[in-house]
C-alpha atoms as a PDB file:
ATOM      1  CA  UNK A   1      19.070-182.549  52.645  1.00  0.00           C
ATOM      2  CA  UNK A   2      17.230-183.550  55.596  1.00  0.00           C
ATOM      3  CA  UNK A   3      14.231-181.780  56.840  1.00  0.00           C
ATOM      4  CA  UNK A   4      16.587-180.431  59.901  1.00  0.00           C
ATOM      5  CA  UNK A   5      18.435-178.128  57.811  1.00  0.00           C
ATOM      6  CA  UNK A   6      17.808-175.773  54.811  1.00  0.00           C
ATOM      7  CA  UNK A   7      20.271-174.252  52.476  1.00  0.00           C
ATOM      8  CA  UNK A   8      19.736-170.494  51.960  1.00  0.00           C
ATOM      9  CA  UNK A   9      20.767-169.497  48.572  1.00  0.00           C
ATOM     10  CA  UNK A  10      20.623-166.124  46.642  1.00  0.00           C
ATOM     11  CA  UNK A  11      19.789-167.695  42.999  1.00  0.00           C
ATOM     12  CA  UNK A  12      20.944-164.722  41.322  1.00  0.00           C
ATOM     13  CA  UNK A  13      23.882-163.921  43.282  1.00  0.00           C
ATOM     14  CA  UNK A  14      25.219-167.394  42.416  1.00  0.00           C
ATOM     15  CA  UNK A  15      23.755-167.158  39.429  1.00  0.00           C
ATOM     16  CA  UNK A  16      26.066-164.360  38.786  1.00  0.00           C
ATOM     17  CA  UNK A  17      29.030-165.896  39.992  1.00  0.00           C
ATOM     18  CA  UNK A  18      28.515-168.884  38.169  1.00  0.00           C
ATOM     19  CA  UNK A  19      28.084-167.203  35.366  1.00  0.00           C
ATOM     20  CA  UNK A  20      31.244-165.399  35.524  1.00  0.00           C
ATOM     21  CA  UNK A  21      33.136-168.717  35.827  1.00  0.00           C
ATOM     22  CA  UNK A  22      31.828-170.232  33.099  1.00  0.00           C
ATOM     23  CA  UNK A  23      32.734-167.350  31.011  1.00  0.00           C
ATOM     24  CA  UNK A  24      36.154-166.353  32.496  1.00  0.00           C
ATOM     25  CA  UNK A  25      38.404-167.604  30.008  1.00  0.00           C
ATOM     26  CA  UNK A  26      41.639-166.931  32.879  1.00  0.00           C
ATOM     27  CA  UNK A  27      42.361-170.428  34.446  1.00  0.00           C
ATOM     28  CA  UNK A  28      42.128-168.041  37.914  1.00  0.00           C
ATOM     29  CA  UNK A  29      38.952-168.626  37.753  1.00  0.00           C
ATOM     30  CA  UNK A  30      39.287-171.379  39.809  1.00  0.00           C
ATOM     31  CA  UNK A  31      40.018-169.333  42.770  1.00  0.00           C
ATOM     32  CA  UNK A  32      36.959-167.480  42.729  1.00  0.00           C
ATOM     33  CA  UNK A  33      34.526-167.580  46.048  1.00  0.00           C
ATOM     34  CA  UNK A  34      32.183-169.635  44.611  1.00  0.00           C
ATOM     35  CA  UNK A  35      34.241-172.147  43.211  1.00  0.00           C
ATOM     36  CA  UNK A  36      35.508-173.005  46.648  1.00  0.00           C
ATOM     37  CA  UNK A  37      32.330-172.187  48.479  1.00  0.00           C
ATOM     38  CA  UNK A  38      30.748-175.106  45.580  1.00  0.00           C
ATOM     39  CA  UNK A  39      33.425-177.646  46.527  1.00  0.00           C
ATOM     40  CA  UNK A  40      32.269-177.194  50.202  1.00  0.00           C
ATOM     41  CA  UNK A  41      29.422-178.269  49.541  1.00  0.00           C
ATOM     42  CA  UNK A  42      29.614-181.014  46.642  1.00  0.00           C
ATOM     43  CA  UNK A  43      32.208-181.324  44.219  1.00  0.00           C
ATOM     44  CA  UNK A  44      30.382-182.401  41.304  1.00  0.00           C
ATOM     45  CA  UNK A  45      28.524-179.145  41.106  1.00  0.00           C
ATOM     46  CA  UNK A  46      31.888-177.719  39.898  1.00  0.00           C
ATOM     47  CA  UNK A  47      32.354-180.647  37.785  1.00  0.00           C
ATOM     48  CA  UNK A  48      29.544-179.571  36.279  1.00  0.00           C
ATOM     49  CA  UNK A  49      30.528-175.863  35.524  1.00  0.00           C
ATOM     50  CA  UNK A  50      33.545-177.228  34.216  1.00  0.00           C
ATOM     51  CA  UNK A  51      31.876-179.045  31.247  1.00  0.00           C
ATOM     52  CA  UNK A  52      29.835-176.158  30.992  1.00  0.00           C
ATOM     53  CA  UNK A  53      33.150-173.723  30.582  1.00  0.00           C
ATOM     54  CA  UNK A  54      34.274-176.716  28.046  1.00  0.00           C
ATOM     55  CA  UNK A  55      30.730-176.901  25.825  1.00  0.00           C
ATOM     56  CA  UNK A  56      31.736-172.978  24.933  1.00  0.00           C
ATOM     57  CA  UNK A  57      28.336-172.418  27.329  1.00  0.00           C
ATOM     58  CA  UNK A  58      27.889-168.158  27.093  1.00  0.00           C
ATOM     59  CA  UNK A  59      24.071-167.594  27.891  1.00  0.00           C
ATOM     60  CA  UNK A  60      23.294-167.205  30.862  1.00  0.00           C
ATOM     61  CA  UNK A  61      19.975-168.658  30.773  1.00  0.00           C
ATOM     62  CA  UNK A  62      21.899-172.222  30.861  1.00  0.00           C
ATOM     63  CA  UNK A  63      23.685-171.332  34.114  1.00  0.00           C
ATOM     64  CA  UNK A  64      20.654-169.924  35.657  1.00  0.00           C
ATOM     65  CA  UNK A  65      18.420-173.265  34.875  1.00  0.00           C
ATOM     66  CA  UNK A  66      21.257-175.107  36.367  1.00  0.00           C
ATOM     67  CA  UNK A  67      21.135-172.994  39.560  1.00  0.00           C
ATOM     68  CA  UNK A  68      17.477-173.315  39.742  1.00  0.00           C
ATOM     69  CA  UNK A  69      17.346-177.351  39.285  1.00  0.00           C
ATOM     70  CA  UNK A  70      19.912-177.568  42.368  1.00  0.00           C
ATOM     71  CA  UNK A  71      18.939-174.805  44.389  1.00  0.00           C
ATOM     72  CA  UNK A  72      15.601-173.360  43.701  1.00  0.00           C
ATOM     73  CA  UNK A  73      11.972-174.313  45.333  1.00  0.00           C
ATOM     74  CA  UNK A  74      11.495-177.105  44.001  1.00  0.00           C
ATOM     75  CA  UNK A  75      14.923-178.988  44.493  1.00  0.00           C
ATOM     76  CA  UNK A  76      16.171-181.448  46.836  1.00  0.00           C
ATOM     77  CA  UNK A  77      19.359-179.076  47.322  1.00  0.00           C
ATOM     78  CA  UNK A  78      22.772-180.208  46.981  1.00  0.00           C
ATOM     79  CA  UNK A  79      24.060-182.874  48.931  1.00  0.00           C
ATOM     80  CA  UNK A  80      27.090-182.915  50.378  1.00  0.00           C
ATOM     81  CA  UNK A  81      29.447-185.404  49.881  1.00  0.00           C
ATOM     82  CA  UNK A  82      32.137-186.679  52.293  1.00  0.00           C
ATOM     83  CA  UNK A  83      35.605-187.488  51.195  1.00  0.00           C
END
């Protein structure tokens, strides 16, 4: 992100959500909120769940570091990626 703009981001709202992808075991989860909300804003962060959903991942610990490496204080946020 530039310094211009600043993503806002509940960490454990999405968090949450997250979460409950990665541990839905319904392939609807793909039309959750987030999931399109994510692809917004880069693609690969849903990539990313995906392998998570495929490694069996069920603690929520794991989602919540990955939340907090791309969205907390100390990241660069997520960059988005044009098509």
């Amino acid at each position: 992100m530039t310094s211009f703009f600043r993503l806002q981001v509940d960490l454990d709202d999405l968090t949450d959500a997250m979460y409950d992808f990665v541990t839905d075991p319904q392939p609807s989860r793909n039309d959750r909120p987030v999931i399109q909300e994510l692809n917004d804003i880069n693609h690969d962060l849903v990539d990313v769940l995906e392998c998570m959903v495929l490694d069996g991942t069920d603690d929520r610990r794991d989602v919540a570091d990955f939340v907090h490496t791309v969205f907390g204080p100390q990241s660069l946020g997520a960059r988005k990626v044009e098509s």
